[in-house]
C-alpha atoms as a PDB file:
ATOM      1  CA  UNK A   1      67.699 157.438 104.957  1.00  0.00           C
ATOM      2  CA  UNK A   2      67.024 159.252 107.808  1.00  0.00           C
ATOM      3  CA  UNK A   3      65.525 156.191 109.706  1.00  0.00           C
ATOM      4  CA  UNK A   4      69.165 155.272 110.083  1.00  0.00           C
ATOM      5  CA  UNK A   5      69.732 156.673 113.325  1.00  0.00           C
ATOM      6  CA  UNK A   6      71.317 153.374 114.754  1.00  0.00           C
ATOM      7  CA  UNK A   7      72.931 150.775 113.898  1.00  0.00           C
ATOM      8  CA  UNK A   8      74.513 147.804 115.812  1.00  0.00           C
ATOM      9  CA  UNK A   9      75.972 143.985 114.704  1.00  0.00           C
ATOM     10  CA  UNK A  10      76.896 141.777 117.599  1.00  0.00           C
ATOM     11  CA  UNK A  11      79.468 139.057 116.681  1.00  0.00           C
ATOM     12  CA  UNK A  12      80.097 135.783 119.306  1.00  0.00           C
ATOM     13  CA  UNK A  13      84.115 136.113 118.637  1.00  0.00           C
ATOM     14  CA  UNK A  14      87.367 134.696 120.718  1.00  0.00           C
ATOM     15  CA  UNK A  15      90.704 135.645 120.338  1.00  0.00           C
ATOM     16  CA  UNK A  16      93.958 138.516 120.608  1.00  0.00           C
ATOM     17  CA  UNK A  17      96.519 139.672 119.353  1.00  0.00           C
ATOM     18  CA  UNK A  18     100.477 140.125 119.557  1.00  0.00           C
ATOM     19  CA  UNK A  19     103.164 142.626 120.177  1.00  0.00           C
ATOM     20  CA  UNK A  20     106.723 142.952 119.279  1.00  0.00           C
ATOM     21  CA  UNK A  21     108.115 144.391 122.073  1.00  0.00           C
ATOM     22  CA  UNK A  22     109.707 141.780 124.143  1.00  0.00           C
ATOM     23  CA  UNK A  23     108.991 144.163 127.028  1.00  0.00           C
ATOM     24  CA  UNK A  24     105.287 143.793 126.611  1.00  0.00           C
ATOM     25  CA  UNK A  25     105.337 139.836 126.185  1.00  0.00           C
ATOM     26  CA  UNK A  26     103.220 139.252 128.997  1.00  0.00           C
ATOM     27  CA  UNK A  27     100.440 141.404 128.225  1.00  0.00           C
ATOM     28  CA  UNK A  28      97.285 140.251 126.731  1.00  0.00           C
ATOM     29  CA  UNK A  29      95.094 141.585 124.285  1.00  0.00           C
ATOM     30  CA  UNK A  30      92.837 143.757 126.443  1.00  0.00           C
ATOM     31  CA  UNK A  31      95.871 145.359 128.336  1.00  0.00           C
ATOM     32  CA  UNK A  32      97.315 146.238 124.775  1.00  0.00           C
ATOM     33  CA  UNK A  33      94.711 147.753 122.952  1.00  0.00           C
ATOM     34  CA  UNK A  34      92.063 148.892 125.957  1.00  0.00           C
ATOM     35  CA  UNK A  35      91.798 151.713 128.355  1.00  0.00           C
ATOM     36  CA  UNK A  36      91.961 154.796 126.239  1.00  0.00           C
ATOM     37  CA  UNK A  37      89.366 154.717 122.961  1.00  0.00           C
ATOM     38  CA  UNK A  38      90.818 155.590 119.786  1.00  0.00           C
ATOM     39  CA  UNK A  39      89.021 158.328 118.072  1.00  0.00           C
ATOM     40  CA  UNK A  40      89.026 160.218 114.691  1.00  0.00           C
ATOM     41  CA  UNK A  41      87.169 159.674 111.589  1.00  0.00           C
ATOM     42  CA  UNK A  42      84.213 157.541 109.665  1.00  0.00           C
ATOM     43  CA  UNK A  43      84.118 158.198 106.073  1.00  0.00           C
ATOM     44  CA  UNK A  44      81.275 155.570 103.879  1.00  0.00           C
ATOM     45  CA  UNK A  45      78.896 155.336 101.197  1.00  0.00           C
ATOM     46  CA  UNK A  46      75.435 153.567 101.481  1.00  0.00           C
ATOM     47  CA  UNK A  47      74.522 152.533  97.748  1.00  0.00           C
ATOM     48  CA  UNK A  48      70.877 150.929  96.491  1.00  0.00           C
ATOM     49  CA  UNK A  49      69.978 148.899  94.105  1.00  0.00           C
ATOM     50  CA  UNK A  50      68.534 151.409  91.694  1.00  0.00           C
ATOM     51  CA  UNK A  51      72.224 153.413  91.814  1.00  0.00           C
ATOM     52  CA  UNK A  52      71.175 156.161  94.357  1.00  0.00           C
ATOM     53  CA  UNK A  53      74.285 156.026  96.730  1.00  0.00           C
ATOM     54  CA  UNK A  54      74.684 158.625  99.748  1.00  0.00           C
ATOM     55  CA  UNK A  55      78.295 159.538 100.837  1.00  0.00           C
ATOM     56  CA  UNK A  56      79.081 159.225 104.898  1.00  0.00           C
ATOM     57  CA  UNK A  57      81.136 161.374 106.779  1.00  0.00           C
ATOM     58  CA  UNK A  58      81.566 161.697 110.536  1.00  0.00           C
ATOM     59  CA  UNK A  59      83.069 161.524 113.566  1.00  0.00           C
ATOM     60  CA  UNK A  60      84.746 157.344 114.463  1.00  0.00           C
ATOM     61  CA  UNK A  61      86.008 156.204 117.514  1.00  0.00           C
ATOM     62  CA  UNK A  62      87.329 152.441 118.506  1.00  0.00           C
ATOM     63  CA  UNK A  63      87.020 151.002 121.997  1.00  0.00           C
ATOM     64  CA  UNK A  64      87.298 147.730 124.153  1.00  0.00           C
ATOM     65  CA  UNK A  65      84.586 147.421 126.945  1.00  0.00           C
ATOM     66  CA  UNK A  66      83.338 145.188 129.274  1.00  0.00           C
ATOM     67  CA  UNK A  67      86.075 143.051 129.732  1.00  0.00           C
ATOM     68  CA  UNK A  68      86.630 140.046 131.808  1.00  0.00           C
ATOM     69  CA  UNK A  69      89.484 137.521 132.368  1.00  0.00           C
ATOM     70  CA  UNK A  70      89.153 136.007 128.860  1.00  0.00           C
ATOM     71  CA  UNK A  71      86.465 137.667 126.944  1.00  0.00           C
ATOM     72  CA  UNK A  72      86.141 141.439 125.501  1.00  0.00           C
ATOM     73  CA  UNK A  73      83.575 143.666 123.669  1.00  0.00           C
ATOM     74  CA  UNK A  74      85.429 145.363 121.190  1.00  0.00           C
ATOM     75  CA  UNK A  75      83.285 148.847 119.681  1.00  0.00           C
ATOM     76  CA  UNK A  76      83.229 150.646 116.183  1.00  0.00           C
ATOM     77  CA  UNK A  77      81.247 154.030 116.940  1.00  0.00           C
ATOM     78  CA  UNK A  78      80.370 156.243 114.244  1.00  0.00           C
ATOM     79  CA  UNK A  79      78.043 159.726 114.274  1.00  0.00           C
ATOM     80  CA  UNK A  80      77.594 160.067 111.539  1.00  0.00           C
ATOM     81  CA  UNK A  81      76.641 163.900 109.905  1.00  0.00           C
ATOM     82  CA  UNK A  82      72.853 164.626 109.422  1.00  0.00           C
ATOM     83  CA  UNK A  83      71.888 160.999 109.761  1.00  0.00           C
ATOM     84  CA  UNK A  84      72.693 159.656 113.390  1.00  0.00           C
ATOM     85  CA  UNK A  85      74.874 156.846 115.079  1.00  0.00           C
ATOM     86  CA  UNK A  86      75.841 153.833 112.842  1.00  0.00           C
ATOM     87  CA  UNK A  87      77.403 151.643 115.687  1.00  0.00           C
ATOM     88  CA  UNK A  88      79.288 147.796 115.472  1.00  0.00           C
ATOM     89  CA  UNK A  89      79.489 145.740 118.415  1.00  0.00           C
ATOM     90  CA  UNK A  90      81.687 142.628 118.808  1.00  0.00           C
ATOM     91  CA  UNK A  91      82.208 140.453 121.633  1.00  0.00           C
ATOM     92  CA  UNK A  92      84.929 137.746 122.010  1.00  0.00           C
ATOM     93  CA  UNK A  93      87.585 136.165 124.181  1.00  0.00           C
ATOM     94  CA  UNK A  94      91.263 136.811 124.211  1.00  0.00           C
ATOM     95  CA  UNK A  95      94.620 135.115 124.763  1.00  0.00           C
ATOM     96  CA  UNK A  96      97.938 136.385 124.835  1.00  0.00           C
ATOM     97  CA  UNK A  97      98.075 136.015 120.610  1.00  0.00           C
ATOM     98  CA  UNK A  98      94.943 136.284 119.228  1.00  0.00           C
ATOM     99  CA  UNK A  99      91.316 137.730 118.856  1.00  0.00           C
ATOM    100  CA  UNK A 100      89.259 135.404 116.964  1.00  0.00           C
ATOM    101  CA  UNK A 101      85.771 133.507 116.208  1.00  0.00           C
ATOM    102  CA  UNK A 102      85.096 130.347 114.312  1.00  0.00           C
ATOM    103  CA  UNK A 103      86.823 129.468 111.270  1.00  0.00           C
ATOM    104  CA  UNK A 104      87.003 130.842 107.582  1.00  0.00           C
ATOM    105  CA  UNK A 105      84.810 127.675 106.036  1.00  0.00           C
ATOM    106  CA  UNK A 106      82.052 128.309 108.982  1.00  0.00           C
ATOM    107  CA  UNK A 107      81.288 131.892 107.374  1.00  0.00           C
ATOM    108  CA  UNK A 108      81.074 133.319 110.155  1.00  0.00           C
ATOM    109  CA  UNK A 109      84.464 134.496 111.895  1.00  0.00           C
ATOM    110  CA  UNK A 110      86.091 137.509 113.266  1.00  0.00           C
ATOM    111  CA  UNK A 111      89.860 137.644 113.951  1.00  0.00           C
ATOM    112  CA  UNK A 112      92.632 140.611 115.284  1.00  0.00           C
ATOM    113  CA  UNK A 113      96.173 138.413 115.064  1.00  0.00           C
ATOM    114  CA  UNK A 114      99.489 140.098 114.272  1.00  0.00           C
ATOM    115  CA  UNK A 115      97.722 143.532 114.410  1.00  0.00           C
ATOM    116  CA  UNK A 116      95.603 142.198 111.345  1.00  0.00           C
ATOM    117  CA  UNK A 117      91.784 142.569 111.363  1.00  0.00           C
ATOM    118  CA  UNK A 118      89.719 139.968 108.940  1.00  0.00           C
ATOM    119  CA  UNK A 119      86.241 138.902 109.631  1.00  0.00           C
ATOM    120  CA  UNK A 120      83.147 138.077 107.802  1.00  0.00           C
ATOM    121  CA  UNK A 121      79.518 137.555 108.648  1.00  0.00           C
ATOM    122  CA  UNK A 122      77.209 135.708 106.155  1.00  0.00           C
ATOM    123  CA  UNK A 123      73.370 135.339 107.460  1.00  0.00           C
ATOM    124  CA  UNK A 124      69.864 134.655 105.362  1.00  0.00           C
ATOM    125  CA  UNK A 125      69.674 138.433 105.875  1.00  0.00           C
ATOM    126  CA  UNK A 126      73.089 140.067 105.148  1.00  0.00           C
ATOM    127  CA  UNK A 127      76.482 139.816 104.326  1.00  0.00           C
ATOM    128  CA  UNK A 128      79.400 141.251 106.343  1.00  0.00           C
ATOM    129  CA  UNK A 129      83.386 141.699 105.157  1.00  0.00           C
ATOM    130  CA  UNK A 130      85.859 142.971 107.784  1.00  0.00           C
ATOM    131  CA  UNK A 131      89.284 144.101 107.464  1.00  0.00           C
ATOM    132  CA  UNK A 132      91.897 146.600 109.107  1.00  0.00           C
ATOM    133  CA  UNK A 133      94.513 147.110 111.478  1.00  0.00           C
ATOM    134  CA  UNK A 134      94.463 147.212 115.423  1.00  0.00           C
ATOM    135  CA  UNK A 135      97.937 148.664 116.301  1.00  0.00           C
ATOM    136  CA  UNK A 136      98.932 150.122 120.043  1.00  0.00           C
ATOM    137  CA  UNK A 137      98.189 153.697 118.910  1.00  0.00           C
ATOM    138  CA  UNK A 138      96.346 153.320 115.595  1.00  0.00           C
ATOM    139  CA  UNK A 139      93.366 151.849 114.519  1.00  0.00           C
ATOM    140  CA  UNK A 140      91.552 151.898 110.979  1.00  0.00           C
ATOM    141  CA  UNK A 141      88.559 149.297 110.062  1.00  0.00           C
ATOM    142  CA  UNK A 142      86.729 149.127 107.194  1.00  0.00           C
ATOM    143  CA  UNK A 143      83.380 147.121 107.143  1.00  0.00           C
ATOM    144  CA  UNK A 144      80.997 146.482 103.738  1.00  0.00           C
ATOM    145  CA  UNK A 145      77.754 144.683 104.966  1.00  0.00           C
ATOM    146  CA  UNK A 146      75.190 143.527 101.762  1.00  0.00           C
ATOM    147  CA  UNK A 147      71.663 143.525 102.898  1.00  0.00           C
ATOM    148  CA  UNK A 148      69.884 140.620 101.035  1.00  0.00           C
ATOM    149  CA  UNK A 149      66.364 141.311 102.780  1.00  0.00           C
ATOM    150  CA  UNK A 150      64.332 144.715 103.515  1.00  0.00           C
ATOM    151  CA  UNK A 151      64.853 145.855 106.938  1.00  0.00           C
ATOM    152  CA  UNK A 152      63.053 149.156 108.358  1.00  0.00           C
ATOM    153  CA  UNK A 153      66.430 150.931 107.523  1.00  0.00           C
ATOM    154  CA  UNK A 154      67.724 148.939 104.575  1.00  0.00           C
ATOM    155  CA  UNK A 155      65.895 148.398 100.887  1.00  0.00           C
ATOM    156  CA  UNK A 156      67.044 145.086  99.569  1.00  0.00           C
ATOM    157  CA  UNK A 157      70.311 144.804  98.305  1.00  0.00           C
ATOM    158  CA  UNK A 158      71.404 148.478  99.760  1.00  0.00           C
ATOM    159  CA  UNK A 159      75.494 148.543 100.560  1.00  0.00           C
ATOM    160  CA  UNK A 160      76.796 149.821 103.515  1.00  0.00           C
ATOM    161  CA  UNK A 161      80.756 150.565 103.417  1.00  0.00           C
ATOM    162  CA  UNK A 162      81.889 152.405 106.658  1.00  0.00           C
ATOM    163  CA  UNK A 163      85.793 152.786 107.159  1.00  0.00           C
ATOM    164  CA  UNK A 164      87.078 154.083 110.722  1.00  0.00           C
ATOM    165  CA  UNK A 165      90.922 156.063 110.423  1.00  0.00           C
ATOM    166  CA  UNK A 166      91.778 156.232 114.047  1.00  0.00           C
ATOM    167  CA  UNK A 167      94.263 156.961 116.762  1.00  0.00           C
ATOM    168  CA  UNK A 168      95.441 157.601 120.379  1.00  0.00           C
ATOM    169  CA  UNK A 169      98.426 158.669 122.230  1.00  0.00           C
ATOM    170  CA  UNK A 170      98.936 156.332 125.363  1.00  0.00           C
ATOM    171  CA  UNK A 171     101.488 157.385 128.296  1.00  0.00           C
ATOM    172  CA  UNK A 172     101.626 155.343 131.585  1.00  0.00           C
ATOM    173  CA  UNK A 173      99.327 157.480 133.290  1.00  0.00           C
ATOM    174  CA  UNK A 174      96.555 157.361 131.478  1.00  0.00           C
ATOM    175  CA  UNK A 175      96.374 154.144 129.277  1.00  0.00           C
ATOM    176  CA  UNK A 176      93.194 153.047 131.717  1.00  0.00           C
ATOM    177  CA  UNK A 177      90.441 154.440 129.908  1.00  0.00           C
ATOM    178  CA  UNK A 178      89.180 156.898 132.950  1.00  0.00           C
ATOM    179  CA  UNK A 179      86.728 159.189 131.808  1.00  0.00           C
ATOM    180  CA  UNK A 180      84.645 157.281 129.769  1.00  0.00           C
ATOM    181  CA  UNK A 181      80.742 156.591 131.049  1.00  0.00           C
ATOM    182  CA  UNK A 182      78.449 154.195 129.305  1.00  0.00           C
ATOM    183  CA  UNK A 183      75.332 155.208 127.629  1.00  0.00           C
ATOM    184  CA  UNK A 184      72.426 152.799 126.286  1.00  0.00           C
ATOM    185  CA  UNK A 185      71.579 152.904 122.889  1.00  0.00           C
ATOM    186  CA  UNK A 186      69.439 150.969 120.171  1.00  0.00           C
ATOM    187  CA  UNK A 187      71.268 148.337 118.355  1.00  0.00           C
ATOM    188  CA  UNK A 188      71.036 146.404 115.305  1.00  0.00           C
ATOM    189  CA  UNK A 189      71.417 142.976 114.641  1.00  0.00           C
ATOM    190  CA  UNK A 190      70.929 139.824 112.752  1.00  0.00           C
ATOM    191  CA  UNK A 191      67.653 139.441 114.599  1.00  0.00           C
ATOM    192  CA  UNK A 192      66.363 142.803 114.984  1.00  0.00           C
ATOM    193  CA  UNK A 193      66.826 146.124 117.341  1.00  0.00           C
ATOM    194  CA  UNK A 194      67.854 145.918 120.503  1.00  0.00           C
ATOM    195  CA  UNK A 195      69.310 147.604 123.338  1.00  0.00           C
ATOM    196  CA  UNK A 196      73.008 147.607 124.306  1.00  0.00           C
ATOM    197  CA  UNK A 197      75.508 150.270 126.444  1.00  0.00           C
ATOM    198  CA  UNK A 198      78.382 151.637 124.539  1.00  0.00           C
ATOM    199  CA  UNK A 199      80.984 154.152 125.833  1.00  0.00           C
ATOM    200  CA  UNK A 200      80.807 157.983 125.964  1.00  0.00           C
ATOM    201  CA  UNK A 201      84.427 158.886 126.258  1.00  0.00           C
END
């Protein structure tokens, strides 16, 4: 297990979300939920085939990054105790209502609208479920990904459950995430490691 040290999924996703303050009607989904990470807890359980399972516990955090006009990376970053970083990386676009990629049938979608967080990512190598809650000051995720092949981290048929429980407390003077510096670290995908920058807040 300890070869786990990192781990990273980059989605293709478009999309945002709403609020129902009237006062905030012109503000998109980066404005809203940006700036300031979210941070608390991971808690998750990696389970084999052979019923060995491992309980995960850790520090979570949530962030949006490398934003432009339309488009967003949104971050789930977990360290976890004794084993390392698991990290989830997902990069969209936004509108002023939603946060979203493909459609259900496709199998391969990832969506924030009304504050409600479904997704799901099927592959020849794994199997992703999203699902959560993106509000202004809270944030909780919880992801179950089914490996169907042997990666160098991941028997055949382990499950990976991770679920963030986060929050932040926004005023007007510092709702623009200062502070935070990025830091480049292996990821994990669909096709193998990589390297990507994630935030160090």
């Amino acid at each position: 297990m300890k070869k786990i040290m990192w781990f990273m999924v980059s989605i293709l996703l478009l999309g945002c979300t709403k609020d129902d303050d009237p006062a905030r009607e012109n503000e998109d989904f980066n404005s809203l939920y940006g700036g300031i990470p979210y941070k608390g807890t991971v808690q998750g359980r990696i389970s084999l085939d052979e019923g060995n399972a491992l309980d995960l516990s850790g520090d979570g955090s949530i962030a949006l990054i490398e934003a432009t006009s339309d488009s967003v990376s949104i971050v789930f970053l977990s360290d976890i105790d004794d084993l390392g970083e698991i990290n989830i990386k997902i990069r969209g676009e936004f509108d002023s209502k939603s946060f979203h990629m493909g459609k259900e049938s496709s199998g391969i979608y990832f969506r924030v609208i009304d504050q409600i967080i479904n997704g799901k990512f099927t592959s020849e190598t794994q199997d992703m479920v999203f699902e959560g809650k993106l509000e202004k000051e809270s944030g909780q995720m919880e992801m179950v990904a089914i490996f169907k092949e042997e990666t160098e981290s991941f028997p055949d048929g382990t499950r990976l459950e991770l679920n963030f429980d986060t929050s932040r407390k926004i005023t007007e003077n510092d709702d623009d995430g200062a502070g935070c510096q990025m830091r480049m670290v292996p990821i994990w995908g669909p096709n193998g490691m990589t390297m990507g920058m994630v935030p160090d807040c």
